[in-house]
N, C-alpha and C. Protein backbone atom coordinates (compact mmCIF):
# COMPACT_ATOMS: atom_id res chain seq x y z
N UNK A 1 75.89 102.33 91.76
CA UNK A 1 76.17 102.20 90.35
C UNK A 1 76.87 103.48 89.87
N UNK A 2 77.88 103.56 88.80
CA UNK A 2 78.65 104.50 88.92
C UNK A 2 78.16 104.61 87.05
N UNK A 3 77.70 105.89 86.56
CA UNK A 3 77.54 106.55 85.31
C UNK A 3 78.47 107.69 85.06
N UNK A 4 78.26 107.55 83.42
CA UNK A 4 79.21 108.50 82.73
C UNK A 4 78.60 109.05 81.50
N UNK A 5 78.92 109.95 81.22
CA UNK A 5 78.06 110.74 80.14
C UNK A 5 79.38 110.99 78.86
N UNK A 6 80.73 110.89 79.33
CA UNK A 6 81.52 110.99 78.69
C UNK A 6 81.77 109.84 77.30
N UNK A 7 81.60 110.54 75.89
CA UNK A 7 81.79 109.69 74.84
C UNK A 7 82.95 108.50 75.21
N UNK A 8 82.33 107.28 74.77
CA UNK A 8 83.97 106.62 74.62
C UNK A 8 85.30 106.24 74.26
N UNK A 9 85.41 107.38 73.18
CA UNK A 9 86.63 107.64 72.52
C UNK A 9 87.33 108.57 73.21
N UNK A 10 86.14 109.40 74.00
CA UNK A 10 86.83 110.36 75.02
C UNK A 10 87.35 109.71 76.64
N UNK A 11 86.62 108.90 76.47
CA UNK A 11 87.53 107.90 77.85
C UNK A 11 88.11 107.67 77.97
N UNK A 12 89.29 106.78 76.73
CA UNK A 12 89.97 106.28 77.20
C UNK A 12 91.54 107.05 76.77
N UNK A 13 92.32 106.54 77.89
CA UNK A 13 93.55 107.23 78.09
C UNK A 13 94.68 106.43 77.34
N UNK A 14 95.62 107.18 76.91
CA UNK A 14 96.64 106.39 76.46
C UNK A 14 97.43 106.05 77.65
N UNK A 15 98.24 105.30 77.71
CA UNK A 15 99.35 104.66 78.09
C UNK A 15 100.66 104.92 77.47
N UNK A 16 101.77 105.83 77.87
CA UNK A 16 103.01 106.16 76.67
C UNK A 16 104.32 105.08 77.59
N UNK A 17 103.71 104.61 78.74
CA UNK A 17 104.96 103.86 79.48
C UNK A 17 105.51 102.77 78.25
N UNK A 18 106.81 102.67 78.35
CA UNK A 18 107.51 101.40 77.71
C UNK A 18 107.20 100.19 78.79
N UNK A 19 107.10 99.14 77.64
CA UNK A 19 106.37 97.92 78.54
C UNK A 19 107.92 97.19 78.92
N UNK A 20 107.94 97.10 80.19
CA UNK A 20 108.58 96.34 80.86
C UNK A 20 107.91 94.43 81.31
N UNK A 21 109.31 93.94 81.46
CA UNK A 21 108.87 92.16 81.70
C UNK A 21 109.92 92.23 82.78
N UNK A 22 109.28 91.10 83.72
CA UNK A 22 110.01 91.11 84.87
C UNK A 22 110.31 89.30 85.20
N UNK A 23 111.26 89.25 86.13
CA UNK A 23 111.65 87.96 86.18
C UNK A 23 110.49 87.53 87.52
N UNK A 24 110.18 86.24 87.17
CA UNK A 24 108.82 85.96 88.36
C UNK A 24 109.29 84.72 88.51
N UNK A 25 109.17 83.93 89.89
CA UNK A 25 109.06 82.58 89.73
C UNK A 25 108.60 82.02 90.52
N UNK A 26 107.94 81.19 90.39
CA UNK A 26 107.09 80.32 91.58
C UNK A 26 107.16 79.04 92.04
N UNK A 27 107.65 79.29 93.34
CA UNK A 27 107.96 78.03 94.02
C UNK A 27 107.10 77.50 94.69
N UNK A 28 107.06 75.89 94.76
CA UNK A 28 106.25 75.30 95.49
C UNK A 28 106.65 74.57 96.43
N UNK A 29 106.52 74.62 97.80
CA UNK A 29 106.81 74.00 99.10
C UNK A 29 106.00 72.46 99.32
N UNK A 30 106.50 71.35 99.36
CA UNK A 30 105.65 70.17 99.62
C UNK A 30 106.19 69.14 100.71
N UNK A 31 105.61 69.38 101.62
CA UNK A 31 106.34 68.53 103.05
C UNK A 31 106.25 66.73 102.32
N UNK A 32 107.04 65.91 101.61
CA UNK A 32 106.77 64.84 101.26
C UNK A 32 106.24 63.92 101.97
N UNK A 33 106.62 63.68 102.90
CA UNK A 33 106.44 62.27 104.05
C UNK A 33 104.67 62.66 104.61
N UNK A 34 104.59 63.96 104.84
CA UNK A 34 102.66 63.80 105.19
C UNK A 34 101.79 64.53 104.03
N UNK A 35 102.09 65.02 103.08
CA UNK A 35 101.38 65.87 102.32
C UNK A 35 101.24 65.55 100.80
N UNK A 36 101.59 64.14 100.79
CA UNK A 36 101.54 63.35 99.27
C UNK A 36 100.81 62.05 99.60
N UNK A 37 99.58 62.06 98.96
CA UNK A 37 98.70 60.87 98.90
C UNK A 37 98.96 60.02 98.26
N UNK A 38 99.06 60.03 96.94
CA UNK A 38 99.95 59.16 95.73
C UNK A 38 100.51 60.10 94.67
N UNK A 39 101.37 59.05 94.05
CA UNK A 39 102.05 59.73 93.36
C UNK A 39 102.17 58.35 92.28
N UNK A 40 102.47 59.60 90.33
CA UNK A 40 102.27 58.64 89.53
C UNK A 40 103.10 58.25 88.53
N UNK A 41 103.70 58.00 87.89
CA UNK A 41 104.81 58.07 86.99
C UNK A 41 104.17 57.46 85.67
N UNK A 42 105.03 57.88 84.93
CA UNK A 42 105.01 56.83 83.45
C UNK A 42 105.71 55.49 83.72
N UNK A 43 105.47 54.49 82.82
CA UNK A 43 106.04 53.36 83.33
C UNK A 43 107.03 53.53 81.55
N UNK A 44 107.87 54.46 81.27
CA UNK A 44 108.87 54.63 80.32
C UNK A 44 110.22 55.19 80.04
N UNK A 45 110.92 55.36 80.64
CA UNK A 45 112.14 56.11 80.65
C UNK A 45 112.39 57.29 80.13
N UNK A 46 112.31 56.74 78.70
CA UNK A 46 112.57 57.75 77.61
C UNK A 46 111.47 58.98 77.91
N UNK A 47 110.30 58.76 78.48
CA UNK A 47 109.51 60.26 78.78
C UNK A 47 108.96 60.58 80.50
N UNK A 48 110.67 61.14 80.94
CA UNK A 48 109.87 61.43 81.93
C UNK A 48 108.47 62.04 82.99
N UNK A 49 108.00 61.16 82.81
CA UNK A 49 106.74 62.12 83.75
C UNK A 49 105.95 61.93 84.28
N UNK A 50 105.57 62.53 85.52
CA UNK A 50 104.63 61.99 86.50
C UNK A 50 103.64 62.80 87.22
N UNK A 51 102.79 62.55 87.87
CA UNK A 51 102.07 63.65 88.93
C UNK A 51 102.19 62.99 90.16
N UNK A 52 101.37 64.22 91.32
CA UNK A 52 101.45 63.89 92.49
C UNK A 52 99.55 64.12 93.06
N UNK A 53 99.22 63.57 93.93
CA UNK A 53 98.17 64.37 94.60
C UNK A 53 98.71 64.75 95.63
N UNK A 54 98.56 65.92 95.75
CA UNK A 54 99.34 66.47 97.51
C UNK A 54 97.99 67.10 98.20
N UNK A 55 98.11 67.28 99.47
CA UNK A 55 96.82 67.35 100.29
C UNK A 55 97.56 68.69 100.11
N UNK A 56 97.98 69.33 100.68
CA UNK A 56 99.09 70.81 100.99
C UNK A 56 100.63 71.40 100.35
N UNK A 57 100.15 72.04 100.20
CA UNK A 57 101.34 72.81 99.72
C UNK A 57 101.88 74.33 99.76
N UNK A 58 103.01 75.35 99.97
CA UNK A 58 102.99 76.43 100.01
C UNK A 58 103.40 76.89 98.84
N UNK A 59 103.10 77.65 98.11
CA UNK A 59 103.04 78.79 96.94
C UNK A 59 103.72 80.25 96.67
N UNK A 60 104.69 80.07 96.82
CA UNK A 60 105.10 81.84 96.62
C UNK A 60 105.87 82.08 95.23
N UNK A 61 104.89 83.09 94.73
CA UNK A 61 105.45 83.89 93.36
C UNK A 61 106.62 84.94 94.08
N UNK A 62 107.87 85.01 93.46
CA UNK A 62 109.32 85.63 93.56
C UNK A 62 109.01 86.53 92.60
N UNK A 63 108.82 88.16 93.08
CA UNK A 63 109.25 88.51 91.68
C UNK A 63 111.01 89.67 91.56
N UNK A 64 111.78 88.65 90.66
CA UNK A 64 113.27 89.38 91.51
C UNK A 64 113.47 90.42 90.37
N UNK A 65 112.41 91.01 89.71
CA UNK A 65 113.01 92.25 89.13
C UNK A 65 112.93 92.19 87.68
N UNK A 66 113.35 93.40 86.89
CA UNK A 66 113.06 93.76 85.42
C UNK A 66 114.06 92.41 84.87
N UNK A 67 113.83 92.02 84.01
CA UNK A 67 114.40 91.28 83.07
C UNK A 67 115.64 91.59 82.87
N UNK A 68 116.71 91.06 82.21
CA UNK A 68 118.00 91.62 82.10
C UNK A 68 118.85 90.17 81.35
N UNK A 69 119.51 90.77 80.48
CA UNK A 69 120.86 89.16 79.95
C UNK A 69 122.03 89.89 81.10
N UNK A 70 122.11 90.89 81.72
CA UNK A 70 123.33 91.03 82.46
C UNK A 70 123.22 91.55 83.84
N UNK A 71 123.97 91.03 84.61
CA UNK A 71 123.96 91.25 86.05
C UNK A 71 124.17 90.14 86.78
N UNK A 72 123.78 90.33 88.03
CA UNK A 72 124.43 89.36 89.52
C UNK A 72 123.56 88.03 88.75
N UNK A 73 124.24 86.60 88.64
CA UNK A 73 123.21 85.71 88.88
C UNK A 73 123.45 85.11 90.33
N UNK A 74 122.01 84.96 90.44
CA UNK A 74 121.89 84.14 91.62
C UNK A 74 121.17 83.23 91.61
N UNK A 75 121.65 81.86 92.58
CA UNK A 75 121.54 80.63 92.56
C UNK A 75 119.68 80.41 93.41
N UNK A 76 118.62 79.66 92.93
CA UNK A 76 117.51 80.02 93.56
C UNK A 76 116.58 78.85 93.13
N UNK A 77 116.71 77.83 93.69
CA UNK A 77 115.73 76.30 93.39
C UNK A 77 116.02 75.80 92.21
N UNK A 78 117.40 75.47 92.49
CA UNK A 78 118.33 74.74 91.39
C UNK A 78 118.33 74.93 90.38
N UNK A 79 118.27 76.55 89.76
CA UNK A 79 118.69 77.46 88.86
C UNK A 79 119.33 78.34 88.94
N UNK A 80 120.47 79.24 88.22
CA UNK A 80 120.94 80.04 87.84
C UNK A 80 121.05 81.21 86.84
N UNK A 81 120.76 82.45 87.40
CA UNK A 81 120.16 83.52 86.31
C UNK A 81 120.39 84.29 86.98
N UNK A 82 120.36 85.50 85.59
CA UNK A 82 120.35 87.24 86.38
C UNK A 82 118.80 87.39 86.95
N UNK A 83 119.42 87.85 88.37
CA UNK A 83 117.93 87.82 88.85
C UNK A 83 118.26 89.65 89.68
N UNK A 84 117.82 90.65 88.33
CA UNK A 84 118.29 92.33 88.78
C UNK A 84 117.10 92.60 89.97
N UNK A 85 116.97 93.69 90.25
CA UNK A 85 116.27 94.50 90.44
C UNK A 85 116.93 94.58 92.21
N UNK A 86 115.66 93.84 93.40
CA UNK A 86 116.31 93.90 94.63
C UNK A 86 116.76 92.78 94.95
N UNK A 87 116.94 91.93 94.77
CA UNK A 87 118.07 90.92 95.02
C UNK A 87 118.89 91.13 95.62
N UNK A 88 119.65 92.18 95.59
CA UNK A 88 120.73 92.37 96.24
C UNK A 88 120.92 92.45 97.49
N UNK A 89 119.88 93.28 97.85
CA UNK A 89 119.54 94.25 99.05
C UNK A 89 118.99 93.19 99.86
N UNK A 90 118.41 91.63 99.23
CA UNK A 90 117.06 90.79 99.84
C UNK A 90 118.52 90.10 100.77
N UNK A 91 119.49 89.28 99.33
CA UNK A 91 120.60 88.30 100.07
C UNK A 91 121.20 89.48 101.37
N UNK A 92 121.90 90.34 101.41
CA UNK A 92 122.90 91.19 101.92
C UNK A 92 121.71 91.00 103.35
N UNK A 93 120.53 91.02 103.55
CA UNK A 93 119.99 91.58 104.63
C UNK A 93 119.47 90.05 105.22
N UNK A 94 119.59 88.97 104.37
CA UNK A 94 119.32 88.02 105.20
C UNK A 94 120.59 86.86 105.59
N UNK A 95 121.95 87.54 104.91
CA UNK A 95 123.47 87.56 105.42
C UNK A 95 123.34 87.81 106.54
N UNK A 96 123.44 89.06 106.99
CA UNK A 96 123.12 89.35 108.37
C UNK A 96 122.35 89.03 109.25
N UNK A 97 121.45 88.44 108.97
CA UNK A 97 120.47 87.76 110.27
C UNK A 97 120.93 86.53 110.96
């Protein structure tokens, strides 16, 4: 157990960093043909929408960097955006492989 004798106005620390937002995105991997049990739709046009039950799936959060309206966009699960930070360095090195 960890104690402190220190008042709590005296604890706590400021923070003077400027708050940064970063571009994140998360993709989901779903093998269709074995890894979808059913699947459900609306029976309406006008509102698309549906679910799935999937037994499996893979998950990876992207995070491509500080926020930005300007810079490289790059193309990334059928979107287009500035995506700063290492991006650059990620495409250029898997060019080469």
């Amino acid at each position: 157990m960890v104690y402190s004798n220190m008042k709590y106005k005296e604890s706590i620390s400021s923070d003077d960093r400027a708050t940064k937002f970063y571009n994140r995105e998360m993709l989901v991997e779903v093998e269709d043909d074995k890894d979808i049990d059913l699947a459900y739709r609306m029976d309406n046009e006008e509102i698309p929408f549906g679910y799935e039950f999937v037994k499996k799936a893979t998950m990876r959060e992207i995070n491509f960097g500080e926020k930005d309206l300007t810079g490289q966009k790059l193309f990334v699960a059928g979107e287009k955006a500035v995506r700063k930070g290492f991006t650059h360095s990620i495409v250029r090195d898997l060019q080469t492989e």
